[in-house]
PDB file of N, CA and C in Angstrom:
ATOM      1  N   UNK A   1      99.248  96.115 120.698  1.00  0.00           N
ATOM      2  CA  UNK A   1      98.638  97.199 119.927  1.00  0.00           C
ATOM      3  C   UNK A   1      99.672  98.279 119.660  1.00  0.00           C
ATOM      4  N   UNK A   2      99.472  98.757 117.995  1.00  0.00           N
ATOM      5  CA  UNK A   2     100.735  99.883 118.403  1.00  0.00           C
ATOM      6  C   UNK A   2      99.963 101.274 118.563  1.00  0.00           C
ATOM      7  N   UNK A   3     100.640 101.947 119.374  1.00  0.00           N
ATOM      8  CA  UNK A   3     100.337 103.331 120.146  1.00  0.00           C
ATOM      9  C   UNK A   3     101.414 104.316 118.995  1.00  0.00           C
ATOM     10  N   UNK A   4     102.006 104.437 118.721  1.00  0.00           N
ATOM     11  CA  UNK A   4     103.062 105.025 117.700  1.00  0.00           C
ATOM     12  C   UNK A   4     101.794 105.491 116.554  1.00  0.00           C
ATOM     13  N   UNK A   5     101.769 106.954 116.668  1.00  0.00           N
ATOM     14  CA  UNK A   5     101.478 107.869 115.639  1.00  0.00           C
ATOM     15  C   UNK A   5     101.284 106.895 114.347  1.00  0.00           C
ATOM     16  N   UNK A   6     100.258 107.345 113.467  1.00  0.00           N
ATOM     17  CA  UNK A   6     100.786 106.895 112.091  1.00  0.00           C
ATOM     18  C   UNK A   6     100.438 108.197 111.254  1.00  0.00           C
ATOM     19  N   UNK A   7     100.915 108.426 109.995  1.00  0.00           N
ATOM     20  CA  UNK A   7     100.942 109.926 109.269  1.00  0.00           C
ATOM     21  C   UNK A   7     100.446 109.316 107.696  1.00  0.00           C
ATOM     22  N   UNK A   8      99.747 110.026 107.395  1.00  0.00           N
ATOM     23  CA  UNK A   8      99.367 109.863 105.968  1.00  0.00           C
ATOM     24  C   UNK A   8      99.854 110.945 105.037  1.00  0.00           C
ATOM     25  N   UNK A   9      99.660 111.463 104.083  1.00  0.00           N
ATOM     26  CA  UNK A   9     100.227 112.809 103.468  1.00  0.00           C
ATOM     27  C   UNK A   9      99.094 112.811 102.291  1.00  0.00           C
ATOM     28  N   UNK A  10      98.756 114.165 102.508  1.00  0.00           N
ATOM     29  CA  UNK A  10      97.043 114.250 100.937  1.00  0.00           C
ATOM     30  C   UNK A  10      98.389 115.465 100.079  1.00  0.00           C
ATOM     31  N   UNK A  11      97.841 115.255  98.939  1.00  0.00           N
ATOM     32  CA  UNK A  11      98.279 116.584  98.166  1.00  0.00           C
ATOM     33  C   UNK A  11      98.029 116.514  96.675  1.00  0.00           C
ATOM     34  N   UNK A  12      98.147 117.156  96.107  1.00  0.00           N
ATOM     35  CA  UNK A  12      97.858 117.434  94.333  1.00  0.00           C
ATOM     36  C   UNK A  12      99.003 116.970  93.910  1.00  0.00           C
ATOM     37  N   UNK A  13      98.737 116.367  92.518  1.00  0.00           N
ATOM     38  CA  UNK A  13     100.315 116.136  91.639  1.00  0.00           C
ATOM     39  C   UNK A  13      99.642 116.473  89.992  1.00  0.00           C
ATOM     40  N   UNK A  14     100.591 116.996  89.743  1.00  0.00           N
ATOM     41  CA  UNK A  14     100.929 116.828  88.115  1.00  0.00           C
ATOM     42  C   UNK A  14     101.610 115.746  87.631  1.00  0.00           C
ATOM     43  N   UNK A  15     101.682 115.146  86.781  1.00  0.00           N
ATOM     44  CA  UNK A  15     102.196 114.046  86.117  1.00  0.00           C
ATOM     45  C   UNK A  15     102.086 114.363  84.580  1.00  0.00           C
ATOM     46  N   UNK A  16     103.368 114.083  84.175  1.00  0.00           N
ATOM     47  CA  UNK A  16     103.631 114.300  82.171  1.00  0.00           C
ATOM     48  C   UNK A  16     104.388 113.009  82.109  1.00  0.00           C
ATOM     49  N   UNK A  17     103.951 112.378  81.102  1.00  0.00           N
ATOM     50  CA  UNK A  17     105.139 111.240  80.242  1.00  0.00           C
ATOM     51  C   UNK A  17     105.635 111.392  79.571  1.00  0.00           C
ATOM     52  N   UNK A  18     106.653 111.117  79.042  1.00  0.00           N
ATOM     53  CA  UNK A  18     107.846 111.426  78.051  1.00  0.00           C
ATOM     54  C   UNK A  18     107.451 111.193  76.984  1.00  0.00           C
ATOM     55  N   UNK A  19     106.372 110.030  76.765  1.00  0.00           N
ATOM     56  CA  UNK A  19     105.503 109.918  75.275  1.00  0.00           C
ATOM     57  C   UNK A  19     104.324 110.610  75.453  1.00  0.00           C
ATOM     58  N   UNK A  20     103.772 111.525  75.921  1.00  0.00           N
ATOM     59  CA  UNK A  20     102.891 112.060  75.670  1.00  0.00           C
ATOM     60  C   UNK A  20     102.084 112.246  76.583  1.00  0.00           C
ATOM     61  N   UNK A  21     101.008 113.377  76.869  1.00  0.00           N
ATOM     62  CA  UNK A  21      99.405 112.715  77.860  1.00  0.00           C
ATOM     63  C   UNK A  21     100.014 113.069  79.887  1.00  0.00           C
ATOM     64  N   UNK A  22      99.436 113.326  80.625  1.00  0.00           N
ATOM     65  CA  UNK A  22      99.383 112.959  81.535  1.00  0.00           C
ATOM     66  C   UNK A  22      98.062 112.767  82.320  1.00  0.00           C
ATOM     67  N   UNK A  23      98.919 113.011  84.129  1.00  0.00           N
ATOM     68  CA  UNK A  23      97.689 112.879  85.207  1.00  0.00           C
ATOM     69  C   UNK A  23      97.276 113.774  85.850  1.00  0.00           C
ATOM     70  N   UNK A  24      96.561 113.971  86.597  1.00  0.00           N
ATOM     71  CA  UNK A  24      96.766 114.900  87.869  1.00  0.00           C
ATOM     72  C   UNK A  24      95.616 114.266  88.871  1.00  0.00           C
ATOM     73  N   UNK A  25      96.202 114.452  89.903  1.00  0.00           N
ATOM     74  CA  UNK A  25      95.556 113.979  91.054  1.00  0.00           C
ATOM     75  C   UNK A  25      94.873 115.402  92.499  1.00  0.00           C
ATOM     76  N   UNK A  26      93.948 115.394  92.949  1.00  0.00           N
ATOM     77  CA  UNK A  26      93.962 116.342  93.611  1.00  0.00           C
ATOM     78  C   UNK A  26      93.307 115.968  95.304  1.00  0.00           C
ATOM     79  N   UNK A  27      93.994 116.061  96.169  1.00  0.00           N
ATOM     80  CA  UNK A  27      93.166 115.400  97.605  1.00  0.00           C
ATOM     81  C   UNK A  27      94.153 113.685  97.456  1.00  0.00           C
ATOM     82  N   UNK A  28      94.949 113.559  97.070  1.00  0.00           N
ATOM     83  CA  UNK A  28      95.569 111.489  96.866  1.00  0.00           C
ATOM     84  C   UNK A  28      95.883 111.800  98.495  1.00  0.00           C
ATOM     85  N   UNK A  29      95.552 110.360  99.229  1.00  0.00           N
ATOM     86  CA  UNK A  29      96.630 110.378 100.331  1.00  0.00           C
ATOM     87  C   UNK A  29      97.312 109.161 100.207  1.00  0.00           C
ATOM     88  N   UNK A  30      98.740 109.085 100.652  1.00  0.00           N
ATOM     89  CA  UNK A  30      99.732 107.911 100.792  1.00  0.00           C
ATOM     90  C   UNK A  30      99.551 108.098 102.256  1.00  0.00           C
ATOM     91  N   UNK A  31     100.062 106.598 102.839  1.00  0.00           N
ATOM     92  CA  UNK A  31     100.854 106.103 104.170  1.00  0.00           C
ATOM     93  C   UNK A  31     102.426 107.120 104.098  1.00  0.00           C
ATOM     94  N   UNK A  32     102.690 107.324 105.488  1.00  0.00           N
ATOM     95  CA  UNK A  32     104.399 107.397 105.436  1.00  0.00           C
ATOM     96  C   UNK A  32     104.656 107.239 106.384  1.00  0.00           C
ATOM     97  N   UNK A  33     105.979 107.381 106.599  1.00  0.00           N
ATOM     98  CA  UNK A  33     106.434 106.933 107.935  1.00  0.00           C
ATOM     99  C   UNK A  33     107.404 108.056 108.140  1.00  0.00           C
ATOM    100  N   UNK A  34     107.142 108.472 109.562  1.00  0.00           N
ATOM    101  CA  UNK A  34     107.056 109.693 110.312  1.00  0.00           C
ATOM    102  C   UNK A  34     106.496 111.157 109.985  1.00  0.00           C
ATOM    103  N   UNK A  35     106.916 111.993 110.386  1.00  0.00           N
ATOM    104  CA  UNK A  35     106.087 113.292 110.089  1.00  0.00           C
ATOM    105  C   UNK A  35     106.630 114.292 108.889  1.00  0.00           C
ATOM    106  N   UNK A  36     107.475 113.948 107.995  1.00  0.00           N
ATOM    107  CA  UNK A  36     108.014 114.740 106.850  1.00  0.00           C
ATOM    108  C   UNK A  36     108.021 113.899 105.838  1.00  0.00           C
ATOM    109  N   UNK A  37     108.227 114.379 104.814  1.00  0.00           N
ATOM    110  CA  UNK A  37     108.387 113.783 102.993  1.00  0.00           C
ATOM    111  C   UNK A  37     108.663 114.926 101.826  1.00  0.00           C
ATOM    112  N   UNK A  38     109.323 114.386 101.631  1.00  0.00           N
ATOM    113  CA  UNK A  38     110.070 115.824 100.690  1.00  0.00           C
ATOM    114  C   UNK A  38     108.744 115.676  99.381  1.00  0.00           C
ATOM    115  N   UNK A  39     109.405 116.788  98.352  1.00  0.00           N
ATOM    116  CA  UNK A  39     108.339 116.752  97.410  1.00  0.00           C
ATOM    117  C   UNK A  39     108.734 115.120  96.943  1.00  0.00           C
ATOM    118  N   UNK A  40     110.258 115.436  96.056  1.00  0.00           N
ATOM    119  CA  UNK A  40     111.222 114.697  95.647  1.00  0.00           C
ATOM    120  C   UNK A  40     110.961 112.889  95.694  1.00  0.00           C
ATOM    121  N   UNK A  41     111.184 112.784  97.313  1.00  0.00           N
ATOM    122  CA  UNK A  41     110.435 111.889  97.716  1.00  0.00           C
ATOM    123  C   UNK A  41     109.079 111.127  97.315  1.00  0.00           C
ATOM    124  N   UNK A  42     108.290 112.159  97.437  1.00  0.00           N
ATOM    125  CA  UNK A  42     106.462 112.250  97.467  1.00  0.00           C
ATOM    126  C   UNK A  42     106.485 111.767  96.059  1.00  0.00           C
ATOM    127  N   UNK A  43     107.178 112.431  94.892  1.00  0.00           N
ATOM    128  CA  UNK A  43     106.547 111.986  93.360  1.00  0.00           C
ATOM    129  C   UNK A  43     107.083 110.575  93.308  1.00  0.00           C
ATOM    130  N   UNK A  44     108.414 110.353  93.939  1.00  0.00           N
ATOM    131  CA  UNK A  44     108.912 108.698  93.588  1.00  0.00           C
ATOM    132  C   UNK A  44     108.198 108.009  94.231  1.00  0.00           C
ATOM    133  N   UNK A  45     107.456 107.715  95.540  1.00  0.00           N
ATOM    134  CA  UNK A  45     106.790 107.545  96.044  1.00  0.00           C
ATOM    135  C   UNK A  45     105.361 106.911  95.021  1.00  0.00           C
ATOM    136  N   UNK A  46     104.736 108.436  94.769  1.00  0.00           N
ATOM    137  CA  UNK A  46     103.849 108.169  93.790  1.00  0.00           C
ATOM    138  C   UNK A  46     103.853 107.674  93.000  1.00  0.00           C
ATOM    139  N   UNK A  47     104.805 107.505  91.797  1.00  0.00           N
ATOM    140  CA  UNK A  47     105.145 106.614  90.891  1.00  0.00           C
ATOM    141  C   UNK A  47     104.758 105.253  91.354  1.00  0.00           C
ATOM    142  N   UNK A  48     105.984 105.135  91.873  1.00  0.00           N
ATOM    143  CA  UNK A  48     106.064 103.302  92.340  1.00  0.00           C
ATOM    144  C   UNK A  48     104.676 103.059  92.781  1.00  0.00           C
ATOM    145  N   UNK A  49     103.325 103.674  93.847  1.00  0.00           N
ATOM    146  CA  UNK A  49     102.456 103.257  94.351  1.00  0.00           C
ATOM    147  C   UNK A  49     101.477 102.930  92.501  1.00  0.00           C
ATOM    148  N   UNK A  50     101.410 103.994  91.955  1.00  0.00           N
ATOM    149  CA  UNK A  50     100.482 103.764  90.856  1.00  0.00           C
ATOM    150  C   UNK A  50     101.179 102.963  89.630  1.00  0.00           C
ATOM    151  N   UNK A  51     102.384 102.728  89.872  1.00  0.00           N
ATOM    152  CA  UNK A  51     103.450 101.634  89.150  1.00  0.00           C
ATOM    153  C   UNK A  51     103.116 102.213  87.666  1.00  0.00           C
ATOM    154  N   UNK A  52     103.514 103.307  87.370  1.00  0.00           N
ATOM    155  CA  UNK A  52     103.759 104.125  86.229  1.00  0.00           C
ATOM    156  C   UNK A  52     105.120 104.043  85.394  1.00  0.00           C
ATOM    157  N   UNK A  53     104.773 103.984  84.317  1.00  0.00           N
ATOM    158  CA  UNK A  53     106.426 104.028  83.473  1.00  0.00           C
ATOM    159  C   UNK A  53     106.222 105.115  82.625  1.00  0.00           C
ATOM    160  N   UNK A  54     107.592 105.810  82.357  1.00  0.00           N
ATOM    161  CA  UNK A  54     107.908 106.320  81.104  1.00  0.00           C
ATOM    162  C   UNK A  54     107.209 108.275  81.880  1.00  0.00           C
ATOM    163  N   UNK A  55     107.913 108.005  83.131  1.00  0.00           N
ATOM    164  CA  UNK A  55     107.205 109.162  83.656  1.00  0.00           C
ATOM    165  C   UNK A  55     108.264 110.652  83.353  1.00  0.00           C
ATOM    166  N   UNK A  56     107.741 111.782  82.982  1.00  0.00           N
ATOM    167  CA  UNK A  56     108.335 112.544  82.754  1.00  0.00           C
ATOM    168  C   UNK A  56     108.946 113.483  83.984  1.00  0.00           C
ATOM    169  N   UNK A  57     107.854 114.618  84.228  1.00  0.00           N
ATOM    170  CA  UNK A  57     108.127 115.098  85.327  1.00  0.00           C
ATOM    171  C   UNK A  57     106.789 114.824  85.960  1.00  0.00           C
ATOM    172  N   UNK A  58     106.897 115.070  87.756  1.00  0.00           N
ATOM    173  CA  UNK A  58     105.673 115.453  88.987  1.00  0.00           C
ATOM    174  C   UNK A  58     106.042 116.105  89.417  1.00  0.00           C
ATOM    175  N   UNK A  59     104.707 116.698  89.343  1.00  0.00           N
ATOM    176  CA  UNK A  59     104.909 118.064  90.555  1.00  0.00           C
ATOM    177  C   UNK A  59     103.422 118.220  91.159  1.00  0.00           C
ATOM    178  N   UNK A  60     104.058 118.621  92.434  1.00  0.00           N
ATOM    179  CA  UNK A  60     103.576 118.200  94.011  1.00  0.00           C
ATOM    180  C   UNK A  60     103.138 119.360  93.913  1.00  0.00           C
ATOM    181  N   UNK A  61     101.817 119.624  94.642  1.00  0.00           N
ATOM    182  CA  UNK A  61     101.347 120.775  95.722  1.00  0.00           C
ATOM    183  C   UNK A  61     100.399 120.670  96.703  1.00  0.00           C
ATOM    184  N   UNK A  62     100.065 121.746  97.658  1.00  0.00           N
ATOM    185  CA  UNK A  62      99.079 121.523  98.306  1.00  0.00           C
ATOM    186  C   UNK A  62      98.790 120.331  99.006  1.00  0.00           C
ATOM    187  N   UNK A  63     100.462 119.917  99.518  1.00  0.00           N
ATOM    188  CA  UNK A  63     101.173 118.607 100.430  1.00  0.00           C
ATOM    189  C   UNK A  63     100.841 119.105 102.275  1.00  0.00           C
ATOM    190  N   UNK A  64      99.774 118.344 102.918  1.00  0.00           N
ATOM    191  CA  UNK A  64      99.494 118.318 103.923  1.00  0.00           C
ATOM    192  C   UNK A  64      99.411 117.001 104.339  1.00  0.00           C
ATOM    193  N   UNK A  65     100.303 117.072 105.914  1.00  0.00           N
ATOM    194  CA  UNK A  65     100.728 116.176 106.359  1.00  0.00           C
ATOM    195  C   UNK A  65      99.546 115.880 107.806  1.00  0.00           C
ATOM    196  N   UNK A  66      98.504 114.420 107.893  1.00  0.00           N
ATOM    197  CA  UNK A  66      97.710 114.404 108.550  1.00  0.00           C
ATOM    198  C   UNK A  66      97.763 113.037 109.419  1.00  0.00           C
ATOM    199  N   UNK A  67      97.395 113.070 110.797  1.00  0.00           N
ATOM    200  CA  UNK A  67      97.835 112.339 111.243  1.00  0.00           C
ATOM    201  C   UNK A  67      96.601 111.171 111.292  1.00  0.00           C
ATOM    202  N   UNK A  68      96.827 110.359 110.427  1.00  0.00           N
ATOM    203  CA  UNK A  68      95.730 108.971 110.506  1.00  0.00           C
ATOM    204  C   UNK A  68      96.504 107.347 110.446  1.00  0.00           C
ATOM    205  N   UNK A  69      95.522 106.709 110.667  1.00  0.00           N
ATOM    206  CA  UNK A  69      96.041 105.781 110.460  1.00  0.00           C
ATOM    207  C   UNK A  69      96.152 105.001 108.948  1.00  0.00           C
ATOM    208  N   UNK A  70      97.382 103.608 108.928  1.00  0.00           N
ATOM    209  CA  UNK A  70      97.913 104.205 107.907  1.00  0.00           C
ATOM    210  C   UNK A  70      96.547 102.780 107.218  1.00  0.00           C
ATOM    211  N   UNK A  71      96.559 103.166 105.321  1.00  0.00           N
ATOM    212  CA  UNK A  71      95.562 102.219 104.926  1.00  0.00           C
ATOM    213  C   UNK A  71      96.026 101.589 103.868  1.00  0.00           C
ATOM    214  N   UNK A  72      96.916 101.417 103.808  1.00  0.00           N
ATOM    215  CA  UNK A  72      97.649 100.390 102.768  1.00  0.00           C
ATOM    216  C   UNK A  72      98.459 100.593 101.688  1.00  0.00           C
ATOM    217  N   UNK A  73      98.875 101.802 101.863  1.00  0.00           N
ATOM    218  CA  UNK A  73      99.534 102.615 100.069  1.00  0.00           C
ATOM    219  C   UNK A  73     100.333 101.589  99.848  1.00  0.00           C
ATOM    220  N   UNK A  74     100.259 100.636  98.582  1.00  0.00           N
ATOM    221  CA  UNK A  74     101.522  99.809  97.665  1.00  0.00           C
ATOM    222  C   UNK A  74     102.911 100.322  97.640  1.00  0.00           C
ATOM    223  N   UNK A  75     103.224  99.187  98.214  1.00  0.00           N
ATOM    224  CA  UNK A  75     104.919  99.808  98.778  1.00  0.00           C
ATOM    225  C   UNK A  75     105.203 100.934  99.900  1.00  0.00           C
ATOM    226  N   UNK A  76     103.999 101.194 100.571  1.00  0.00           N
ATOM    227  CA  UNK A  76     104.334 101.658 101.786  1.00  0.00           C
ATOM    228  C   UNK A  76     104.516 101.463 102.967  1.00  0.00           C
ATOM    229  N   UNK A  77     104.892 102.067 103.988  1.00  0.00           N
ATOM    230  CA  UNK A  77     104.975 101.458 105.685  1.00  0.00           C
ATOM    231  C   UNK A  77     104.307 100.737 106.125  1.00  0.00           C
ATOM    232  N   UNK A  78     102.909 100.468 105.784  1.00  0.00           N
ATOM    233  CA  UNK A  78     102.001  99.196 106.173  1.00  0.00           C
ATOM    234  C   UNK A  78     101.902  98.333 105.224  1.00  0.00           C
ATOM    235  N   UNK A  79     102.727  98.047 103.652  1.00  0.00           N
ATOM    236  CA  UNK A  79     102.580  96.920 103.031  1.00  0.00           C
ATOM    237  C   UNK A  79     103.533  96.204 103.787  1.00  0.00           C
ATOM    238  N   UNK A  80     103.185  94.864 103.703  1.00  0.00           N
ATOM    239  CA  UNK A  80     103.514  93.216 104.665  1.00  0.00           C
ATOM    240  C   UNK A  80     104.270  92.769 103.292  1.00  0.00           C
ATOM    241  N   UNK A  81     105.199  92.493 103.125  1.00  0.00           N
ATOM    242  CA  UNK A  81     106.124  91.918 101.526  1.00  0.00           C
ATOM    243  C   UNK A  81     105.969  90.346 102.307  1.00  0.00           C
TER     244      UNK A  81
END
């Protein structure tokens, strides 16, 4: 069994595409692995999980780091490749 912490991260994003239109998300949580994640991080992150193209800028807020276990974010610490 593993005993080792697992960390999730909730927070808001903005999302713009370079052709036009975006997203925003408010409350998303990802898996991560250990207790920090930059913003920087957090939007590439996001990308790749919602497998987005043609992304302009993200921007992060209201990034709280909670300690659960982890539930499957695509391409994260608990995906099995």
């Amino acid at each position: 069994m593993d005993t080792e912490q697992q960390w999730r991260v909730q927070f808001d994003a903005e999302i713009t595409f370079s052709n036009g239109g975006g997203l925003q998300t408010q409350g998303f949580r990802l898996d991560i692995e250990g207790t920090e994640i930059t913003d920087d991080a957090l939007a590439e992150y996001l990308v790749r999980h919602l497998g987005l193209l043609m992304v302009d800028q993200v921007r992060i807020s209201n990034k709280v780091l909670l300690p659960e276990a982890h539930k499957g974010s695509r391409g994260g610490p608990s995906q099995v490749d």
